[in-house]
N, C-alpha and C. Protein backbone atom coordinates (compact mmCIF):
# COMPACT_ATOMS: atom_id res chain seq x y z
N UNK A 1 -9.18 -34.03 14.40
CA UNK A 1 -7.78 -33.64 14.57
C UNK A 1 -7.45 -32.58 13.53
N UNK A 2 -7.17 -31.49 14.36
CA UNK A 2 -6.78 -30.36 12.80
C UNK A 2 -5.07 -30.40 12.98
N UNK A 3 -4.81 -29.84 11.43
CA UNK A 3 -3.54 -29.79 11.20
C UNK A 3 -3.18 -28.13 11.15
N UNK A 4 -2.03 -27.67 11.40
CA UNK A 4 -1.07 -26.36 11.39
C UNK A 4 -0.02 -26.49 10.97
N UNK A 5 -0.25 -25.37 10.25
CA UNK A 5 1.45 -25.25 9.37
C UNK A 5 1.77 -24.38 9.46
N UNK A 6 3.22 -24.17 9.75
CA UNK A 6 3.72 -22.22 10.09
C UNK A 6 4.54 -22.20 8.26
N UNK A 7 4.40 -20.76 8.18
CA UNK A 7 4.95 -20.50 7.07
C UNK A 7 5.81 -19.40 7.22
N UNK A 8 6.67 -19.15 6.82
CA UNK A 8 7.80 -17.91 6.54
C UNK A 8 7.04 -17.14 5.88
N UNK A 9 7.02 -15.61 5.90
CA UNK A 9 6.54 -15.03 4.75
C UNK A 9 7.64 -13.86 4.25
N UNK A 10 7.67 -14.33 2.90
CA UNK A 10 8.34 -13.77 2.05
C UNK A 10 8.05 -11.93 2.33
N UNK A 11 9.65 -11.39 2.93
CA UNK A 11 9.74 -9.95 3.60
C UNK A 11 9.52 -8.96 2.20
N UNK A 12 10.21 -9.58 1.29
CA UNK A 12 9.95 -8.38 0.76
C UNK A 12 8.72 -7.95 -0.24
N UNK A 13 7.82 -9.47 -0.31
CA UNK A 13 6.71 -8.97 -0.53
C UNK A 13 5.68 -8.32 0.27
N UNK A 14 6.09 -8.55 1.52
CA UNK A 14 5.20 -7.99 2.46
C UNK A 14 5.60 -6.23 2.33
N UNK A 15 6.84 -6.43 2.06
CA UNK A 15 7.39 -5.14 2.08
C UNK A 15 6.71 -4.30 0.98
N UNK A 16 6.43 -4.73 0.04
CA UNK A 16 6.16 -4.05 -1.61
C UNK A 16 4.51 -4.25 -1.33
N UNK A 17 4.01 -5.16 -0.29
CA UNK A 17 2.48 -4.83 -0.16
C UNK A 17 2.12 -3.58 0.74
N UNK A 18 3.11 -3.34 1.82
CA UNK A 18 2.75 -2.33 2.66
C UNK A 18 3.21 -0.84 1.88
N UNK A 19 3.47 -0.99 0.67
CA UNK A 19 4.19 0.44 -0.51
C UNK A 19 2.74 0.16 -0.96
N UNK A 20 2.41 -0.56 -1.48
CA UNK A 20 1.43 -0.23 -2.37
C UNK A 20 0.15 0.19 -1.74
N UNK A 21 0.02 -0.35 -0.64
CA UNK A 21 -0.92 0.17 0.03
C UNK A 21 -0.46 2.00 0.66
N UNK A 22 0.42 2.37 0.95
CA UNK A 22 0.80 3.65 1.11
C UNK A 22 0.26 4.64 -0.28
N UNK A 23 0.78 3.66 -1.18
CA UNK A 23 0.52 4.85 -2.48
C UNK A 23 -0.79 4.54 -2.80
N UNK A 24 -1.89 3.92 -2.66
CA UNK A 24 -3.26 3.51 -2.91
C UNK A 24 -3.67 4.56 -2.08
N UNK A 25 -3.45 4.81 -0.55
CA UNK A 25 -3.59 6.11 0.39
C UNK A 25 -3.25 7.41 -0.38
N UNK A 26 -2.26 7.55 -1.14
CA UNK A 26 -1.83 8.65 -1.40
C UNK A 26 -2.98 8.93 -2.68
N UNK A 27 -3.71 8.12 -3.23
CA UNK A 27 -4.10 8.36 -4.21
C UNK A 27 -5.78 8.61 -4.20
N UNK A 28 -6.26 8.41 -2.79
CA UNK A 28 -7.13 8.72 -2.63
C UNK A 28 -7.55 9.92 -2.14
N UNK A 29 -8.88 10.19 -2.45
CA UNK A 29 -9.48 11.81 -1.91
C UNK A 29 -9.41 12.36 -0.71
N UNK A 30 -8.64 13.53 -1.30
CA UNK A 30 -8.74 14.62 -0.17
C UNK A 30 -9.13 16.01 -0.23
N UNK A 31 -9.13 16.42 0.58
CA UNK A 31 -9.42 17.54 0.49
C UNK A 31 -8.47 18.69 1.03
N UNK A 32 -8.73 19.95 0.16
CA UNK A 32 -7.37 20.88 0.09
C UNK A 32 -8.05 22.40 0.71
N UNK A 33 -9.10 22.36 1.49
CA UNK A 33 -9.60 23.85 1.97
C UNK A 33 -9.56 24.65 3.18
N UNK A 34 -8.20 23.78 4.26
CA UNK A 34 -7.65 24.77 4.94
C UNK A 34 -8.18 23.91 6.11
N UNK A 35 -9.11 23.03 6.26
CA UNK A 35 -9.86 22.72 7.44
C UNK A 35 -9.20 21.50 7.61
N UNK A 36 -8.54 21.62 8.79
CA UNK A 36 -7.53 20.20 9.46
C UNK A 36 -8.86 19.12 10.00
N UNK A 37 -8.94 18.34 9.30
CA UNK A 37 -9.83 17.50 9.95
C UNK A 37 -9.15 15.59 9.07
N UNK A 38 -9.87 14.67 9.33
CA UNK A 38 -9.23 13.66 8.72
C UNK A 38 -9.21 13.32 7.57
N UNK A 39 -9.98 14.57 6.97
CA UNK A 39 -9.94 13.73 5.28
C UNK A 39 -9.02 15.15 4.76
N UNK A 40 -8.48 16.23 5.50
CA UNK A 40 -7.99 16.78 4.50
C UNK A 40 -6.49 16.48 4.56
N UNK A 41 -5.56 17.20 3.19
CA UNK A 41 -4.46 16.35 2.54
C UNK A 41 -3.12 16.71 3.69
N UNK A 42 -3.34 17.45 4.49
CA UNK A 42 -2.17 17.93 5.43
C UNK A 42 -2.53 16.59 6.56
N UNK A 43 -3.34 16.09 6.74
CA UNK A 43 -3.63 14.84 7.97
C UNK A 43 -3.10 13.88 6.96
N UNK A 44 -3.46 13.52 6.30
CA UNK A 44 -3.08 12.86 5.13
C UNK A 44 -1.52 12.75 4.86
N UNK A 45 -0.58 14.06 4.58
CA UNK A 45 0.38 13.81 4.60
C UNK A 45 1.71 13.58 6.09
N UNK A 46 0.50 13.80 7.18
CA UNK A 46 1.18 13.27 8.34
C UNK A 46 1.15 11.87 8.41
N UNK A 47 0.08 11.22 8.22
CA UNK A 47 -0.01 9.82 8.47
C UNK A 47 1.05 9.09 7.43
N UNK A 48 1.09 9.44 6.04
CA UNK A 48 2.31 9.34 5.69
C UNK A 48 3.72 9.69 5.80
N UNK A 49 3.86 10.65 6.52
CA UNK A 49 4.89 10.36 7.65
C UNK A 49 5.34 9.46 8.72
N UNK A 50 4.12 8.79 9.36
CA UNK A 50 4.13 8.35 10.42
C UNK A 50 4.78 7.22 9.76
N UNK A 51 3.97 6.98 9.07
CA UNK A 51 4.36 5.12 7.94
C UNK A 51 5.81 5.13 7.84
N UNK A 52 5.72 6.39 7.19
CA UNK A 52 7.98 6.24 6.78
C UNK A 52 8.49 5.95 8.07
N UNK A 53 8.32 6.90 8.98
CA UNK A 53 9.20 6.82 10.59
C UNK A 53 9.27 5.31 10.66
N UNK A 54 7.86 4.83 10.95
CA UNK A 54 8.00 3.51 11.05
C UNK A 54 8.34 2.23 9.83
N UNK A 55 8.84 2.54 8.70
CA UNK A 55 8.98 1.35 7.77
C UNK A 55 10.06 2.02 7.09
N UNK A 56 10.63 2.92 7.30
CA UNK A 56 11.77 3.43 6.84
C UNK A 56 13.13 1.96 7.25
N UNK A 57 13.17 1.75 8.05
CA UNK A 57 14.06 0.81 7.94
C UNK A 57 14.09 -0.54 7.40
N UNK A 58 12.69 -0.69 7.06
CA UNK A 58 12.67 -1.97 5.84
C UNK A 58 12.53 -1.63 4.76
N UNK A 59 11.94 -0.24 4.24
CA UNK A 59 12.17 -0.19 2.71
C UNK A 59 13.25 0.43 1.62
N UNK A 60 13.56 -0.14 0.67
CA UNK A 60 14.28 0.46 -0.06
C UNK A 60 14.52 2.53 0.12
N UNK A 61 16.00 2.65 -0.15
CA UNK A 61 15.60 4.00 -0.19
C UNK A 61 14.69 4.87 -1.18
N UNK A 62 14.80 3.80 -2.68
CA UNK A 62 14.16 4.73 -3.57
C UNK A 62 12.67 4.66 -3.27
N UNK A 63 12.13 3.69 -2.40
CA UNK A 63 10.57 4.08 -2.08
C UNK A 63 10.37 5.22 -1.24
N UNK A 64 11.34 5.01 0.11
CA UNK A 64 11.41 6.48 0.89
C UNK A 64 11.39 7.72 -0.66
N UNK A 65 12.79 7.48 -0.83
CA UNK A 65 12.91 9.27 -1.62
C UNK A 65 11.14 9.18 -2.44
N UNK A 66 10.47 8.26 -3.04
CA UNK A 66 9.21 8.42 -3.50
C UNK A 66 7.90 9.25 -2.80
N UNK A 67 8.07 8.63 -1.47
CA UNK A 67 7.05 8.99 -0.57
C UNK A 67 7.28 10.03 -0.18
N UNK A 68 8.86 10.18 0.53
CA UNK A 68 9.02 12.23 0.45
C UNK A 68 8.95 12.62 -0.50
N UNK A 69 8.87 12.63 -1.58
CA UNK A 69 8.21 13.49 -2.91
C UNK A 69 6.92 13.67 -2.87
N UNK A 70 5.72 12.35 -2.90
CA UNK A 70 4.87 12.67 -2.58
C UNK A 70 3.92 13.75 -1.31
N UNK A 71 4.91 13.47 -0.26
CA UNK A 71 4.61 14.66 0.58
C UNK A 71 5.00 15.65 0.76
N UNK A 72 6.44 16.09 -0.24
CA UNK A 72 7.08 17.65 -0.37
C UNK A 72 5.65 18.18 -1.71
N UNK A 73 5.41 17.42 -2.80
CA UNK A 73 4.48 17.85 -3.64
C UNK A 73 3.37 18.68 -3.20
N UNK A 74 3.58 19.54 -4.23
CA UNK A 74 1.65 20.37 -4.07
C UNK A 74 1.02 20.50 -5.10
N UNK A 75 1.34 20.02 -6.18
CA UNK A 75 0.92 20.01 -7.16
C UNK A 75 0.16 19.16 -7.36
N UNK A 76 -1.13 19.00 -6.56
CA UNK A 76 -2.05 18.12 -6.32
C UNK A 76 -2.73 17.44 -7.48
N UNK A 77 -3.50 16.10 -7.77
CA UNK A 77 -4.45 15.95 -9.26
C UNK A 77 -6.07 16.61 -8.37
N UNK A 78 -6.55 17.32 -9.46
CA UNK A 78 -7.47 17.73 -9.06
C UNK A 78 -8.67 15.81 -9.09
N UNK A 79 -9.57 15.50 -8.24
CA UNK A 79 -10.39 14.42 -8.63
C UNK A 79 -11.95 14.44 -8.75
N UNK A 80 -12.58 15.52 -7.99
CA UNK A 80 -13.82 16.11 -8.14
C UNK A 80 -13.73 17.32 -7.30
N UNK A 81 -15.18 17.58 -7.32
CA UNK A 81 -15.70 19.18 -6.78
C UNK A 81 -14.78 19.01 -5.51
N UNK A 82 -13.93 19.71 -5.13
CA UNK A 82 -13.40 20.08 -3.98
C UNK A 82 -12.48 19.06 -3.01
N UNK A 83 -11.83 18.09 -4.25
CA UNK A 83 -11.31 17.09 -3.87
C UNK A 83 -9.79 16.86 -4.54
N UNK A 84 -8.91 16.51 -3.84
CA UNK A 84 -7.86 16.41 -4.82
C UNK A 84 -6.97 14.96 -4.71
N UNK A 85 -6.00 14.61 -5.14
CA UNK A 85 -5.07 13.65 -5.07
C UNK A 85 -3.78 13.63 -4.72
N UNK A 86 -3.18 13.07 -3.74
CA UNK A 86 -1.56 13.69 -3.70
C UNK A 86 -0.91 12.99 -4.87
N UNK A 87 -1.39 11.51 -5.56
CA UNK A 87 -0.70 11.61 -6.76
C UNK A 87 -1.73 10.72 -7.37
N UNK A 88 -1.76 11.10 -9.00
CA UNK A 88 -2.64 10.88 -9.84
C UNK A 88 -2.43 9.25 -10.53
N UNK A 89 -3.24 8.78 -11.28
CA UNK A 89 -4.00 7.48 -11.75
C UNK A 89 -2.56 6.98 -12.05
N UNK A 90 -2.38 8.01 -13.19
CA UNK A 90 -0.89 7.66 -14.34
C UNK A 90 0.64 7.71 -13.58
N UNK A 91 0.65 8.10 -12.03
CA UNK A 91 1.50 8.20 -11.31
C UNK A 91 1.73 6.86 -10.38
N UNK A 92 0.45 6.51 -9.76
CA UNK A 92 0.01 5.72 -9.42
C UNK A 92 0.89 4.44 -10.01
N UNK A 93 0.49 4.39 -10.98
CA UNK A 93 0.36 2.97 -11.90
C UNK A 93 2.28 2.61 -12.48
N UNK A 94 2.48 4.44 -12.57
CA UNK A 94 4.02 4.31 -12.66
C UNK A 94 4.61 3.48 -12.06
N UNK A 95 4.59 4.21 -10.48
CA UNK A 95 4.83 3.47 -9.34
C UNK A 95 4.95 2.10 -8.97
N UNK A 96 3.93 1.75 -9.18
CA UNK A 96 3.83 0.14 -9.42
C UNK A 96 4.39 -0.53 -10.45
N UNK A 97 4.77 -0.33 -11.74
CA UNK A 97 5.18 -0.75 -12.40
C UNK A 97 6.43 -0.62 -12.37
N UNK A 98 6.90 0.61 -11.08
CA UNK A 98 8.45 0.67 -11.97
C UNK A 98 9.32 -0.52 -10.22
N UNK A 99 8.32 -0.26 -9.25
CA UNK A 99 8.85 -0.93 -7.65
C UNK A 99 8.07 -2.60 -7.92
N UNK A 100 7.07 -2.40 -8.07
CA UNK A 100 6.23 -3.56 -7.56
C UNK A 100 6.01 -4.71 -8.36
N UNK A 101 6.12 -5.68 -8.60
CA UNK A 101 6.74 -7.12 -9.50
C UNK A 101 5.15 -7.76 -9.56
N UNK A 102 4.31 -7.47 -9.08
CA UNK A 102 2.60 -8.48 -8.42
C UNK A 102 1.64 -7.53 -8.27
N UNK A 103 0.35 -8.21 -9.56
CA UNK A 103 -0.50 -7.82 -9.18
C UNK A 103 -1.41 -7.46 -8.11
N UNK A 104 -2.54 -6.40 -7.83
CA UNK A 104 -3.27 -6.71 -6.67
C UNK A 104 -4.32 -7.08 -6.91
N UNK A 105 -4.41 -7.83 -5.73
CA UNK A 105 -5.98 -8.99 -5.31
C UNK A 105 -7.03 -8.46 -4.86
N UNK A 106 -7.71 -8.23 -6.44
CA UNK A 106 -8.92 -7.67 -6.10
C UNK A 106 -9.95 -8.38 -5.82
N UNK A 107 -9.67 -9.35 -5.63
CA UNK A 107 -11.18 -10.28 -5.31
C UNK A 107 -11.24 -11.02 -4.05
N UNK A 108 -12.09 -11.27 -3.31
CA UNK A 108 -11.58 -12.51 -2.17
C UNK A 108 -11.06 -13.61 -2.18
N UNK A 109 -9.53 -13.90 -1.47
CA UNK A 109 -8.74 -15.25 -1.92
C UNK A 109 -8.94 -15.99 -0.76
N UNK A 110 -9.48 -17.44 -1.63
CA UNK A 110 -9.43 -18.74 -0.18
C UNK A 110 -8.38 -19.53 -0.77
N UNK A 111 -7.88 -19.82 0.28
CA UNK A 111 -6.51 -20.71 -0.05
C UNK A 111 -7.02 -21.86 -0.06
N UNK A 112 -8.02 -22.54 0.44
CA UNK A 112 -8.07 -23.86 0.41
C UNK A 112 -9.25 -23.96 0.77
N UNK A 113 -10.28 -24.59 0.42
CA UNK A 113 -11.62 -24.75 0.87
C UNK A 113 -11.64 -26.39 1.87
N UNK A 114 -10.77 -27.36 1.35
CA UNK A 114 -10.91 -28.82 1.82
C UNK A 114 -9.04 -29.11 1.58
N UNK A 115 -8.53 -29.27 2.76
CA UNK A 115 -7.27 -29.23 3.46
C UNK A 115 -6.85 -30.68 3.51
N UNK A 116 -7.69 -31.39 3.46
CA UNK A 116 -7.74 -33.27 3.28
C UNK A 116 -6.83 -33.61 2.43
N UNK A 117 -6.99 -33.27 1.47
CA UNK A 117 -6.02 -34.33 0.23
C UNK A 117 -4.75 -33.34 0.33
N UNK A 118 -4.60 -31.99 0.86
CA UNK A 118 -3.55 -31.36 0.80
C UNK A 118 -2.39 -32.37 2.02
N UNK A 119 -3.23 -32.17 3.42
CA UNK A 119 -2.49 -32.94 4.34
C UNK A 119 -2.68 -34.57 3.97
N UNK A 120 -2.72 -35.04 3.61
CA UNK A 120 -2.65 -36.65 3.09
C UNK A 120 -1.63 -36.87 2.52
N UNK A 121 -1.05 -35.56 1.63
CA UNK A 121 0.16 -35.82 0.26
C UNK A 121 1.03 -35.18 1.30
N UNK A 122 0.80 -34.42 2.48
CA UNK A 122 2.22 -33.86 2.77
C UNK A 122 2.56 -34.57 4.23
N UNK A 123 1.52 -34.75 5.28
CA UNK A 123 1.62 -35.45 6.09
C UNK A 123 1.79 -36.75 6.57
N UNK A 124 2.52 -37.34 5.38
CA UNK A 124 2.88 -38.89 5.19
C UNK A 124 4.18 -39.49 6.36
C-alpha cells in the first residue's frame, strides 16, 4: 500500500528559483561574432525575452527592470577566446544576494530514502 501526499508549493520560491535560473543563463557563454546560431548572445537575449513575456506577471518588477538591463546591456564580460557573458561572476552573485534569500542545490537532494516511520508518525 503506498502513501501520497499533495503539497502546496511555496510561489514565491518557485518564483526566485525560476530568476535564478534566468540569471545562471545570462551568465553563461556566448558568443558575440555576428553568426545567429544558438549559442550566440542575440539568441540568447531573445530567449530571455521570451521568459519575461511569459513570467512577467509573477515576478517582481525590480527583477523585470533587472533582466531588461541585462538585455539592453552590451557591455559584455569577456570569459574566454571568443566568448563572452551577458553578466559577470561579481554581478551574478550581486543579484542573488540582493533578490534571492536561498542557497543553490548543488548536489543531488533525496527527500526521503524510507517513508515508513515518516507515514507511521503522520498517518495515525
Amino acid at each position: 500500500m503506498g502513501y501520497y501526499f499533495q503539497s502546496k508549493i511555496n510561489d514565491a520560491v518557485l518564483e526566485a528559483a525560476l530568476f535564478r535560473q534566468i540569471l545562471l543563463f545570462a551568465h553563461n557563454e556566448f558568443t558575440d561574432n555576428g553568426i545567429m546560431d544558438e549559442t550566440c548572445i542575440a539568441t540568447g537575449k531573445k530567449i530571455i525575452l521570451n521568459w519575461i513575456s511569459k513570467l512577467e506577471q509573477y515576478f517582481p518588477n525590480e527583477w523585470i527592470s533587472e533582466l531588461n538591463y541585462i538585455i539592453e546591456n552590451t557591455n559584455y564580460t569577456k570569459s574566454s577566446p571568443g566568448f563572452v557573458k551577458m553578466i559577470s561572476e561579481r554581478k551574478y552573485n550581486e543579484l542573488v544576494k540582493k533578490y534571492l534569500y536561498f542557497d543553490l542545490l548543488d548536489q543531488e537532494f533525496i527527500w526521503t530514502r524510507d517513508t515508513s516511520k515518516f507515514c507511521q508518525q503522520i498517518c495515525k
